[in-house]
Structures are given as structure tokens and as C-alpha cells.
C-alpha atoms as a PDB file:
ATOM      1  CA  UNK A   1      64.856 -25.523 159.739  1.00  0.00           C
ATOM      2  CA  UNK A   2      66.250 -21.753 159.078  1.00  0.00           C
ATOM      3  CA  UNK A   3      68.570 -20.562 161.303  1.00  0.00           C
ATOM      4  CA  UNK A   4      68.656 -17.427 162.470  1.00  0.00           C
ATOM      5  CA  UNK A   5      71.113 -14.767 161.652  1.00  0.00           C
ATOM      6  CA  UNK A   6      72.937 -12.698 164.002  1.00  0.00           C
ATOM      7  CA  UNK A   7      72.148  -9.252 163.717  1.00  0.00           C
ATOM      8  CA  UNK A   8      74.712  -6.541 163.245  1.00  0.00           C
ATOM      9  CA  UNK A   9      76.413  -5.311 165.996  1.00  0.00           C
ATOM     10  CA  UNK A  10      75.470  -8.158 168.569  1.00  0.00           C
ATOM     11  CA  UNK A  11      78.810  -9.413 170.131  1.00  0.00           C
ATOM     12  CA  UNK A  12      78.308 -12.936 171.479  1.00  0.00           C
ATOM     13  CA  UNK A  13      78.046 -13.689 175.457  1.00  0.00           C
ATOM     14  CA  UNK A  14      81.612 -15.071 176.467  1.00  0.00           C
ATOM     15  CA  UNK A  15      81.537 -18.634 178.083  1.00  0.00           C
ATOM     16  CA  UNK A  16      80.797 -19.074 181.865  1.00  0.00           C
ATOM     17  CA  UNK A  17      83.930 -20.222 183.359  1.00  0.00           C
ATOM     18  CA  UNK A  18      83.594 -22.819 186.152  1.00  0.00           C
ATOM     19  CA  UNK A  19      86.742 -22.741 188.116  1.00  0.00           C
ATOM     20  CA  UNK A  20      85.710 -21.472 191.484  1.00  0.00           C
ATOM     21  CA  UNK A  21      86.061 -17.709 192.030  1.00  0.00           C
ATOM     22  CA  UNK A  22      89.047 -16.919 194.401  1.00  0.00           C
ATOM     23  CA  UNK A  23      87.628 -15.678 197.723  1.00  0.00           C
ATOM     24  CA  UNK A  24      89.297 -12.722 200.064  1.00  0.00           C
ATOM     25  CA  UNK A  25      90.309  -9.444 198.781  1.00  0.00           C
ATOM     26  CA  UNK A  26      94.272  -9.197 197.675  1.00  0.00           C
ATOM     27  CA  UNK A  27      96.410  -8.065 200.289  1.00  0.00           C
ATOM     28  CA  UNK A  28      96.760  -4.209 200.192  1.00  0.00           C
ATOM     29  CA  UNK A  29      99.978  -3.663 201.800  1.00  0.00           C
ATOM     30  CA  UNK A  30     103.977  -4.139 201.150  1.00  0.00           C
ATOM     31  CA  UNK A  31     105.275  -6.292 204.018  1.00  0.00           C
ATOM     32  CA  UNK A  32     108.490  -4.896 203.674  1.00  0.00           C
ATOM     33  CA  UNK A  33     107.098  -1.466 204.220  1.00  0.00           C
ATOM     34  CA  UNK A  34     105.252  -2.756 207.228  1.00  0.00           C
ATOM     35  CA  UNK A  35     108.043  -3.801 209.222  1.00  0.00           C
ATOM     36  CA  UNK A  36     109.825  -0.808 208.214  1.00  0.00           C
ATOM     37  CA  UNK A  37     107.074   1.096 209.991  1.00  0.00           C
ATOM     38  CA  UNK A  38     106.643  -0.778 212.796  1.00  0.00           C
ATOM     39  CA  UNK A  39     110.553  -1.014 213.034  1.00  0.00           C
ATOM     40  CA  UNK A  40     110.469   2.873 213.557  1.00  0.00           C
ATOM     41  CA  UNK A  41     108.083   2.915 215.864  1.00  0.00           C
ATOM     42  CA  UNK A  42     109.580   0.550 217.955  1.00  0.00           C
ATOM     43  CA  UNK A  43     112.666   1.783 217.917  1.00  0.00           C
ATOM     44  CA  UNK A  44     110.949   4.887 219.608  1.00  0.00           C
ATOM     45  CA  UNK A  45     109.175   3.562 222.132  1.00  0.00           C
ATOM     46  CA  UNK A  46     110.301   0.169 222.888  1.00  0.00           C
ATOM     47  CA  UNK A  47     108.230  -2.885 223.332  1.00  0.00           C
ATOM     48  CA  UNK A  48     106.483  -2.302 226.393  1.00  0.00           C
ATOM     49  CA  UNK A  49     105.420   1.005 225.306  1.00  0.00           C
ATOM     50  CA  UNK A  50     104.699   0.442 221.289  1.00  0.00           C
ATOM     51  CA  UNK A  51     101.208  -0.895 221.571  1.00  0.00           C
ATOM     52  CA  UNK A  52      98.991  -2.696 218.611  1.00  0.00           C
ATOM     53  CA  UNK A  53      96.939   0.169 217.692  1.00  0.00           C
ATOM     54  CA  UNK A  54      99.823   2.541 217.907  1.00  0.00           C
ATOM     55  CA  UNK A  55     101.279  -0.377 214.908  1.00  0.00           C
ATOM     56  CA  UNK A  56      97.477  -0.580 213.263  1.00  0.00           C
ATOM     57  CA  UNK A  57      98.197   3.001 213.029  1.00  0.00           C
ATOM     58  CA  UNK A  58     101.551   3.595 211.832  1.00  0.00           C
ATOM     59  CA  UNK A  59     101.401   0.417 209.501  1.00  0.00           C
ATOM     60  CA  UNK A  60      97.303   1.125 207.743  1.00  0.00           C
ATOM     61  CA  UNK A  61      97.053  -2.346 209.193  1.00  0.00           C
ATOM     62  CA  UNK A  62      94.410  -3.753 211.426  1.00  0.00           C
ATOM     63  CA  UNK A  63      94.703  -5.938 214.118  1.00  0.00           C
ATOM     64  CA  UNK A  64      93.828  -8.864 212.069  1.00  0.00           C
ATOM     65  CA  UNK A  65      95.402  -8.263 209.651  1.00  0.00           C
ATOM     66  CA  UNK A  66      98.437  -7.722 211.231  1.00  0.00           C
ATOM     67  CA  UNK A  67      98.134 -10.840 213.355  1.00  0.00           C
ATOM     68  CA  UNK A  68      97.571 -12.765 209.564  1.00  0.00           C
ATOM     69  CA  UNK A  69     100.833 -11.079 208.172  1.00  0.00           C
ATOM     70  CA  UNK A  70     103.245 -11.002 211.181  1.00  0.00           C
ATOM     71  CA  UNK A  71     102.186 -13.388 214.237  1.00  0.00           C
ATOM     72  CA  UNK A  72     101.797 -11.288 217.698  1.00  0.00           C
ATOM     73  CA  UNK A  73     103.183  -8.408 218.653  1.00  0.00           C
ATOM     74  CA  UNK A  74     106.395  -9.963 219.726  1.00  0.00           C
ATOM     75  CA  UNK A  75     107.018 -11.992 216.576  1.00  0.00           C
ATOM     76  CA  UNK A  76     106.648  -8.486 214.715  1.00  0.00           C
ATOM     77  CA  UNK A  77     108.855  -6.855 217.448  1.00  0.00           C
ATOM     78  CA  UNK A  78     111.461  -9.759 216.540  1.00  0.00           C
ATOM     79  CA  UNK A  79     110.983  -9.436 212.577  1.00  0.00           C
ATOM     80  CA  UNK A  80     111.533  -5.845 213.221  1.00  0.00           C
ATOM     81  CA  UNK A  81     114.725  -6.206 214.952  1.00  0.00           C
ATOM     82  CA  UNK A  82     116.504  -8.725 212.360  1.00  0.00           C
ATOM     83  CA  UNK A  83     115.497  -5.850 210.227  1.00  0.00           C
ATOM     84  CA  UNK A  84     117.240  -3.625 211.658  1.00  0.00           C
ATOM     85  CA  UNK A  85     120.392  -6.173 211.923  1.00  0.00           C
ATOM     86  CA  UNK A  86     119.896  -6.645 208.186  1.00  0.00           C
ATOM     87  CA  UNK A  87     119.895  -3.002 207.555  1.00  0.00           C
ATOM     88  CA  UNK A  88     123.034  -1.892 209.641  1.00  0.00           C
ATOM     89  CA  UNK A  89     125.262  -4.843 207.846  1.00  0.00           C
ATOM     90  CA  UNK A  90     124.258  -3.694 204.361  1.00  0.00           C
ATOM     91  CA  UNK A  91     125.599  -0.449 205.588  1.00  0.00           C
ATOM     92  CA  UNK A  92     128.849  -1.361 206.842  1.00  0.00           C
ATOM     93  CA  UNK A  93     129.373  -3.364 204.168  1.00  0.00           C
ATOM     94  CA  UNK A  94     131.286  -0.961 201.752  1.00  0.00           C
ATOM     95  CA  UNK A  95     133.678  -0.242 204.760  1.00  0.00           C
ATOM     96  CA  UNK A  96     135.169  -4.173 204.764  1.00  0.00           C
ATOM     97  CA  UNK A  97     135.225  -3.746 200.929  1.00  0.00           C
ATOM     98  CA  UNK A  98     137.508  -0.453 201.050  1.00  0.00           C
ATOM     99  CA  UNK A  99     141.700  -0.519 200.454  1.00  0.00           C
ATOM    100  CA  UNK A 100     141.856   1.667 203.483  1.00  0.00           C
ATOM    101  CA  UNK A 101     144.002   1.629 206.631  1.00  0.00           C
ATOM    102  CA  UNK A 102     142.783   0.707 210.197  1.00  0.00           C
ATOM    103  CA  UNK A 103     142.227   4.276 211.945  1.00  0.00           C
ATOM    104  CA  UNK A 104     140.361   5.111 208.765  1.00  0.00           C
ATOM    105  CA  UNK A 105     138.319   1.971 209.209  1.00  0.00           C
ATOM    106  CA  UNK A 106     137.209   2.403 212.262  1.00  0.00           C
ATOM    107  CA  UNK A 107     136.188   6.157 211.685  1.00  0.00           C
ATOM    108  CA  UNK A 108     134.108   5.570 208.911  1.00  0.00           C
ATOM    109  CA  UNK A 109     132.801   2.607 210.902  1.00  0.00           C
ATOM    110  CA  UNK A 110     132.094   4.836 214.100  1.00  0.00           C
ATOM    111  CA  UNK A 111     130.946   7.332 211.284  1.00  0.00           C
ATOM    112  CA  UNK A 112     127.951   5.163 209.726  1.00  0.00           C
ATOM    113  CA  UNK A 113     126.567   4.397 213.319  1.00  0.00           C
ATOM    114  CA  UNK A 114     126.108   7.482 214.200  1.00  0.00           C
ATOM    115  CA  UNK A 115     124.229   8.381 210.964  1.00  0.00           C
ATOM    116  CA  UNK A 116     121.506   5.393 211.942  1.00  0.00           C
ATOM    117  CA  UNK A 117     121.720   6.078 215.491  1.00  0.00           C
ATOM    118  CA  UNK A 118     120.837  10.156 214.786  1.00  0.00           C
ATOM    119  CA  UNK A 119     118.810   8.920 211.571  1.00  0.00           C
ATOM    120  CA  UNK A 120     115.246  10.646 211.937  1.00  0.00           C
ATOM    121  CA  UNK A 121     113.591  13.922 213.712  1.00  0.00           C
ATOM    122  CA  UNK A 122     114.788  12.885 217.485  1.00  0.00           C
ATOM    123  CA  UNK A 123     117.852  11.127 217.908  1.00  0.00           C
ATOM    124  CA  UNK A 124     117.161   6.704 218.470  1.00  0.00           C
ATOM    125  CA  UNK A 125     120.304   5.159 219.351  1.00  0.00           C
ATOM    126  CA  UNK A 126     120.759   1.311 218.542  1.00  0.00           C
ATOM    127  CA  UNK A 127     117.773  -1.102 218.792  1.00  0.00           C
ATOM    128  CA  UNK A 128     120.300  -4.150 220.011  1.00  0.00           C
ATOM    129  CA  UNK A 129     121.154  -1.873 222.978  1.00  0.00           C
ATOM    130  CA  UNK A 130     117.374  -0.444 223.858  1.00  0.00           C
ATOM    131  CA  UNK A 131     116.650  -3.952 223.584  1.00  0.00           C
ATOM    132  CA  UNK A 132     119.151  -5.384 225.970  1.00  0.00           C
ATOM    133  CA  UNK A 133     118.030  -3.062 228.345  1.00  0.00           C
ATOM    134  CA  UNK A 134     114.098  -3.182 228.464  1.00  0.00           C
ATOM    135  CA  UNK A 135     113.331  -6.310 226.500  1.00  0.00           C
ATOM    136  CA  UNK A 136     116.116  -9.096 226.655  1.00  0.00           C
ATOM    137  CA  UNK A 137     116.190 -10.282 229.953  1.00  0.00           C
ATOM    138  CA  UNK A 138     112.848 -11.425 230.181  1.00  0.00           C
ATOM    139  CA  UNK A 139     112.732 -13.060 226.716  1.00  0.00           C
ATOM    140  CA  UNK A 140     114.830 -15.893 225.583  1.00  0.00           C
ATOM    141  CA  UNK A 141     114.746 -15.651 222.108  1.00  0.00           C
ATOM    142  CA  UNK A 142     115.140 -11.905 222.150  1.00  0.00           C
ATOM    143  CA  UNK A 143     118.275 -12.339 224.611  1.00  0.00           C
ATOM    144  CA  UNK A 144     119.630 -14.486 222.054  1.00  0.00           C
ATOM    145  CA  UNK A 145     118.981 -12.515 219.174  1.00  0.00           C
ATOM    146  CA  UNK A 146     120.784  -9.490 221.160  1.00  0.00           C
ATOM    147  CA  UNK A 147     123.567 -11.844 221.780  1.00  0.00           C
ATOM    148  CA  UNK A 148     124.526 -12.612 218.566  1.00  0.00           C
ATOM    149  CA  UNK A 149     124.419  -8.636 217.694  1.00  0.00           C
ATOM    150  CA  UNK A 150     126.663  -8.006 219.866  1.00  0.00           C
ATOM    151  CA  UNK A 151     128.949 -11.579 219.180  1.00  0.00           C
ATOM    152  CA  UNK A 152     128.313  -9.829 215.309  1.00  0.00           C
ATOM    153  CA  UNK A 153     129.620  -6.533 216.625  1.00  0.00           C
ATOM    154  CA  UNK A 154     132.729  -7.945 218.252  1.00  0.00           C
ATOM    155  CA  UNK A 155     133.653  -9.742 215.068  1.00  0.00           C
ATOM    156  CA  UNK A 156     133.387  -6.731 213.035  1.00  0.00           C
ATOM    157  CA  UNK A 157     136.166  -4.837 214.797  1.00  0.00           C
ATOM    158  CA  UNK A 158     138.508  -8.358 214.743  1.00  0.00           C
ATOM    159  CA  UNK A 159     138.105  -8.697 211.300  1.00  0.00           C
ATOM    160  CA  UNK A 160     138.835  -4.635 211.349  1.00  0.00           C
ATOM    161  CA  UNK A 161     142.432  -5.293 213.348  1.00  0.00           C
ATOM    162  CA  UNK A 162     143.246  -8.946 212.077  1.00  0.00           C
ATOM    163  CA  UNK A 163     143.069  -6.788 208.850  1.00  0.00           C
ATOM    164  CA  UNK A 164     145.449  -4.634 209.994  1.00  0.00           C
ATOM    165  CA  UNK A 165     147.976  -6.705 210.964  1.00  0.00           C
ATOM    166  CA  UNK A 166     148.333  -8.197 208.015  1.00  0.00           C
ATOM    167  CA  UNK A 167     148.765  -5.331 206.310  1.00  0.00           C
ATOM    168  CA  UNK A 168     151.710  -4.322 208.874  1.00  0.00           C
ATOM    169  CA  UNK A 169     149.670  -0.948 210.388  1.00  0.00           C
ATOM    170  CA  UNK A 170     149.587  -3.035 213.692  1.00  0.00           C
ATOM    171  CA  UNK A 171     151.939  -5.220 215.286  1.00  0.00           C
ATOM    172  CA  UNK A 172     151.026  -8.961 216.031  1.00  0.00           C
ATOM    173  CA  UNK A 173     151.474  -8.983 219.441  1.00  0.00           C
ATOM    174  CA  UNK A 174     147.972  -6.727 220.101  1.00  0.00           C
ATOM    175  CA  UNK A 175     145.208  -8.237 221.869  1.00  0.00           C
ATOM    176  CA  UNK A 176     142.657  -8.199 218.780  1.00  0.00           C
ATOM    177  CA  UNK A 177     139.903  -9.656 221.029  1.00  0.00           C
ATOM    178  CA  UNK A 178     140.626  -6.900 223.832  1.00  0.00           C
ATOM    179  CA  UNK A 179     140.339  -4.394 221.181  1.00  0.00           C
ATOM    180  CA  UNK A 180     137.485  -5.593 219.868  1.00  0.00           C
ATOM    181  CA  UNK A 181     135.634  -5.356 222.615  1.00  0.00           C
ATOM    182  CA  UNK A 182     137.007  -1.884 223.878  1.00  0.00           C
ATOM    183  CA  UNK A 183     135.917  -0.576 220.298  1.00  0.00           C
ATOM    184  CA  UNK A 184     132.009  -2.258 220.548  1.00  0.00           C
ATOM    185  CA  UNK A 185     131.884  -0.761 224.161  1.00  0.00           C
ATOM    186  CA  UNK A 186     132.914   2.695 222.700  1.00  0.00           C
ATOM    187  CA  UNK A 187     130.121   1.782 220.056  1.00  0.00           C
ATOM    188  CA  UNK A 188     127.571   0.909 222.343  1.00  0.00           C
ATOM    189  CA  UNK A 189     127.842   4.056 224.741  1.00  0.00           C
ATOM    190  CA  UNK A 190     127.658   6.022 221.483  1.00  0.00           C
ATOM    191  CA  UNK A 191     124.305   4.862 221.401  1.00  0.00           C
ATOM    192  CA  UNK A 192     123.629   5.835 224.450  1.00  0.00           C
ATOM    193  CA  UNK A 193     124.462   9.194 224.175  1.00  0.00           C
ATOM    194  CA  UNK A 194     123.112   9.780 221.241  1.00  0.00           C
ATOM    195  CA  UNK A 195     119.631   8.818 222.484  1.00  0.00           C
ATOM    196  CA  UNK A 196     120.283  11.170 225.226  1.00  0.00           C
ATOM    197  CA  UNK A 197     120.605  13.863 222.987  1.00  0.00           C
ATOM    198  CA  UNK A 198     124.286  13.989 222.980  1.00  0.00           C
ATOM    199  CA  UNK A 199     125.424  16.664 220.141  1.00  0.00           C
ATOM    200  CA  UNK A 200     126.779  15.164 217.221  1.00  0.00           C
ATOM    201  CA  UNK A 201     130.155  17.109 217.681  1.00  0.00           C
ATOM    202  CA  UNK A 202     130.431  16.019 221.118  1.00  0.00           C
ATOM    203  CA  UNK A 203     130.295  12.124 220.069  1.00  0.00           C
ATOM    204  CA  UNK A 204     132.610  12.755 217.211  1.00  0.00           C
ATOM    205  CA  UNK A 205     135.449  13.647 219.749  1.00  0.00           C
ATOM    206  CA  UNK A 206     134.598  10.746 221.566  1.00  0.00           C
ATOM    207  CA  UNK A 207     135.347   8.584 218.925  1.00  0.00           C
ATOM    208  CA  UNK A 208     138.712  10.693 217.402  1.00  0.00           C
ATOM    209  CA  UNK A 209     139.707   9.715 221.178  1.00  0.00           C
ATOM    210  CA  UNK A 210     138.846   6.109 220.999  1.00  0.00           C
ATOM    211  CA  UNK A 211     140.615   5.465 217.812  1.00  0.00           C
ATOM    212  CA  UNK A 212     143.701   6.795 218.984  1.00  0.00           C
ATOM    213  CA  UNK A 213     143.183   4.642 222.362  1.00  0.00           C
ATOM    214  CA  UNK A 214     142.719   1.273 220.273  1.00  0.00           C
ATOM    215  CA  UNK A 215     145.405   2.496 217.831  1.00  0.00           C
ATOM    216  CA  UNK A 216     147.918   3.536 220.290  1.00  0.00           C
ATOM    217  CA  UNK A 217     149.967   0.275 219.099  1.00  0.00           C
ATOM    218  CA  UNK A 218     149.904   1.318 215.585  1.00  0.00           C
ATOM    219  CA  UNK A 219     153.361   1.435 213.971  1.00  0.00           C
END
């Protein structure tokens, strides 16, 4: 028997492969991005009043999709929120890091709030305290997570004076867990204000004041 020649220029059919084909298109979004959209927009308007096409919208995302990706509305409201938590330490950060003394500390800690608390075109405060007030007290898990912000808070501004001490700026007879708290209660109604529209230069005296309140034992 002759075989037959190819002709010139024929290019041979590849093999049909017979692994199933992978069903579903890919997913045509960043997660990451997502929450940082949705974070926004809740930060705006709270839980209550952030609704799931107002997140379809900001997000490209439809309902089921966003369902698939990020649970309810409340589990997104949550991711959101330990977003935000994640955010403001990677901020603060650099000011534990820094050789610097305790009234400089707590300015450019005071400082970097009120850049995320202004951060945007109409002034949004801090989600742990919007969220304290409309949203913790009738969820659990959101009361907790609020909770531990504000434990998170408190230990920020002890490690801030402990600091201090040891470095001799303060004496060791100062209450560092009084302090503490006086300077996240200063923080806190920062927020406040600044939601309210508060002018920057206003809340900056506010804070030279409360520096030189929770320093008045400095040496």
C-alpha cells in the first residue's frame, strides 16, 4: 500500500485533549480592591444605611457574586472593618519604630489619625467609633471586634508612656493606664469632631492641649 504524502503547507490537527474543560468564567475582580470599596462606602454611611446595591455598585460586583466572594452583608461589613484595623496599625507603625521622645510621640500619633479620619472629599472620622455607636450594641461579634480596637488603642498609648519612662522623660510614679485612657478618649472625640466637620486647625489645638495635659508630669 502507498501512503500518502502530506502536502505542503498542511500543519497537522493537534491532539484532542480529554481532561474535562474547567467550567465558570475566572473571577474578574481583586478582592482586596473590593473590600477597599466597600470599606469606603461604609465608612460613609454606616451599616444600616450602606445597602447591597449601593456595594454591587461601588464594588462592579453583583449580588451573587458578592455573596460567593464575601458571605452577607454583615460578614463584608466585618471584613471591611478588620480592614480598616489592619490599615490604621500599618500606619502607626513607623511611630513605635522612631528614637523620639514622648510629646513627640503622641503628636505624630494624634497627627496620623487625623490624616485617616479627614482622608477623602468629606471628612469620616474612625470606623471603630461610628461603629460603636450605630452597629455594636446589637451585634456580638461586632461589639467584640470594637472592643478589642479600643483594648488595641489603650495599649498603644501604654506602650507610648511605659516607653517613656524608661527613657527618664516621665517619672515612674504616673498612672500609665489613666493616661492611656485620657489620651484614647482625646482620640476618640477627635473623631468625632472631625466627622462633624470640625476644621483641621481647630482639632490640632485640641490635641497641642491634650499633650501638655497627659505630659504635665514630664520632667
Amino acid at each position: 500500500m502507498v501512503q500518502k504524502k502530506k502536502e505542503p503547507g498542511v500543519v497537522a490537527k493537534p491532539e484532542v485533549s480529554t481532561e474535562p474543560k474547567r467550567r465558570g468564567r475566572p473571577r474578574a475582580y481583586a478582592p482586596d480592591v473590593a473590600i477597599g470599596q466597600a470599606l469606603a462606602l461604609f465608612r460613609k454611611g454606616g451599616f444600616a444605611a450602606t445597602s447591597l446595591d449601593d456595594l454591587s455598585e461601588v464594588t462592579g460586583m453583583n449580588r451573587p457574586s458578592l455573596y460567593g466572594a464575601f458571605g452577607d452583608k454583615r460578614a463584608l461589613y466585618i471584613k471591611s472593618y478588620q480592614r480598616y484595623r489592619d490599615d490604621y496599625t500599618v500606619k502607626v507603625l513607623e511611630i513605635f519604630k522612631a528614637d523620639i521622645d514622648i510629646r513627640e510621640r503622641l503628636r505624630r500619633f494624634f497627627d496620623t489619625a487625623l490624616e485617616i479620619y479627614l482622608t477623602g472629599e468629606e471628612p469620616r472620622g474612625c470606623f471603630t467609633v461610628m461603629t460603636v455607636a450605630s452597629d455594636a450594641i446589637a451585634d456580638p461579634d461586632i461589639r467584640e471586634l470594637v472592643y478589642r480596637g479600643f483594648a488595641d488603642v489603650d495599649d498603644a498609648f501604654g506602650w507610648c508612656f511605659r516607653t517613656a519612662i524608661k527613657r527618664g522623660e516621665m517619672p515612674d510614679t504616673v498612672d500609665v493606664v489613666a493616661l492611656s485612657q485620657m489620651a484614647s478618649a482625646t482620640l476618640f472625640s477627635l473623631s468625632i469632631r472631625a466627622r462633624a466637620g470640625v476644621p483641621r486647625a481647630e482639632l490640632d489645638v485640641i490635641v497641642k492641649g491634650a499633650i501638655a495635659l497627659v505630659c504635665g508630669s514630664t520632667r
